[in-house]
Protein backbone atom coordinates (compact mmCIF):
# COMPACT_ATOMS: atom_id res chain seq x y z
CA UNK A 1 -30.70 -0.20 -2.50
CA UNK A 2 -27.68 -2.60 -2.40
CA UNK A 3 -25.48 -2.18 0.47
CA UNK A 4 -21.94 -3.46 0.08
CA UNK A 5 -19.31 -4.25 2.68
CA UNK A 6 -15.79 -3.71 1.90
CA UNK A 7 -12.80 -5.40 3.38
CA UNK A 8 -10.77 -4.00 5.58
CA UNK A 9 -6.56 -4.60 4.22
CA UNK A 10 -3.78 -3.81 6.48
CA UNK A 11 0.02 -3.63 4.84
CA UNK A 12 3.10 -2.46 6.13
CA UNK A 13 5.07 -1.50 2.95
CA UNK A 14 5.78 1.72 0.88
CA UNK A 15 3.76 3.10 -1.93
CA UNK A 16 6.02 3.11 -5.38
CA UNK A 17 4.22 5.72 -6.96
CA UNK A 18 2.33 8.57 -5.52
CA UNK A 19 -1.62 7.73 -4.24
CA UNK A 20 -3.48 9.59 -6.36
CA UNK A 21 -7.52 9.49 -7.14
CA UNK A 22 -8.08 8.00 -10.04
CA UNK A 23 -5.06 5.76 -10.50
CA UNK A 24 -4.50 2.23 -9.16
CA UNK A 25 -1.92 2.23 -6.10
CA UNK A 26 1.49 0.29 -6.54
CA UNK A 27 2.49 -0.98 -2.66
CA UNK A 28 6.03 -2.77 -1.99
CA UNK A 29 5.52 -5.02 0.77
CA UNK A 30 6.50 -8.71 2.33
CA UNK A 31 9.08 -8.69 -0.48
CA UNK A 32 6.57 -8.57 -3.08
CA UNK A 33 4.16 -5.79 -5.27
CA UNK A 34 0.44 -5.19 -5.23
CA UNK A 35 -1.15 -3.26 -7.45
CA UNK A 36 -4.70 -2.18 -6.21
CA UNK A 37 -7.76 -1.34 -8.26
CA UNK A 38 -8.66 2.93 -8.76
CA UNK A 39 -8.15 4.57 -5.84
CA UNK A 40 -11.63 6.45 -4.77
CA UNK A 41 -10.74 8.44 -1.62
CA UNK A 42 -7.52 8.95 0.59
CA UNK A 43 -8.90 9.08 4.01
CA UNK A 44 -6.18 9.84 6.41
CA UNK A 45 -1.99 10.60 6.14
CA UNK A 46 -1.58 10.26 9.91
CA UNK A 47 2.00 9.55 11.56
CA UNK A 48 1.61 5.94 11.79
CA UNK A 49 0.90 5.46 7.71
CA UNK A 50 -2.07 6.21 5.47
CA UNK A 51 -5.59 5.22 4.74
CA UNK A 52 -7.24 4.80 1.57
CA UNK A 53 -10.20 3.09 -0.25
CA UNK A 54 -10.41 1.74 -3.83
CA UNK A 55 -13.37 0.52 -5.65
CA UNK A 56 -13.38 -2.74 -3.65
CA UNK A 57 -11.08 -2.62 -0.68
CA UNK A 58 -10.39 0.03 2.16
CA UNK A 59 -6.37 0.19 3.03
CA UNK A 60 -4.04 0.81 6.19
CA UNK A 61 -0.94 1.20 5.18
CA UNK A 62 1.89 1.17 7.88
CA UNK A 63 4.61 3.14 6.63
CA UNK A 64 7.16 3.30 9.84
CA UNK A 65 10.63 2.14 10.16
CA UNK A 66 9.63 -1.33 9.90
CA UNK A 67 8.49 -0.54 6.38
CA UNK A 68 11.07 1.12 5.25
CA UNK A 69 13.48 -1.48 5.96
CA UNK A 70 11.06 -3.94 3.84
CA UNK A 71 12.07 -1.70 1.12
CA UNK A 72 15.97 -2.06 1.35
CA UNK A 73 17.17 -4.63 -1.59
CA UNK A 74 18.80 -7.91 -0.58
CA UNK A 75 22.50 -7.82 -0.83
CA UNK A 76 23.38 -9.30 -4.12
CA UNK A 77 25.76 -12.27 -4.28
CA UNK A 78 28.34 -11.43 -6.42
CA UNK A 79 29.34 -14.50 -9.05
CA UNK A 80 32.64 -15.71 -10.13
């Protein structure tokens, strides 16, 4: 029996879609967008963000203030 070890991913961000089995999760974070392969479990929606595990990878994701404000757009520079 093969054993394998999964890595451990910690993001603070905001999920664009809603985490659901089955379905790959879409995560805003660091200005930027991840998309994850199939989610397999959700483990834990505590206050200080979520847990979850895809095929390969297990996930923290911090979604506090400090996340949220990740998620605000840039002010746009308006041209002449």
């Amino acid at each position: 029996m093969t054993v394998t070890h999964k890595h451990t991913v910690e993001l603070d961000g905001i999920l664009l879609r809603p985490l659901t089995i089955g379905s790959c999760a879409i995560i805003f974070h660091s200005g930027r967008i991840t998309r994850t392969t199939r989610v397999v479990s959700i483990r834990n929606c505590g206050g200080d963000g979520l847990r979850f595990e895809t095929l390969d990878t297990k996930y923290h994701l911090l979604t506090g203030p400090l996340a949220q404000s990740a998620a605000e757009p840039l002010p746009a520079v308006l041209a002449a």
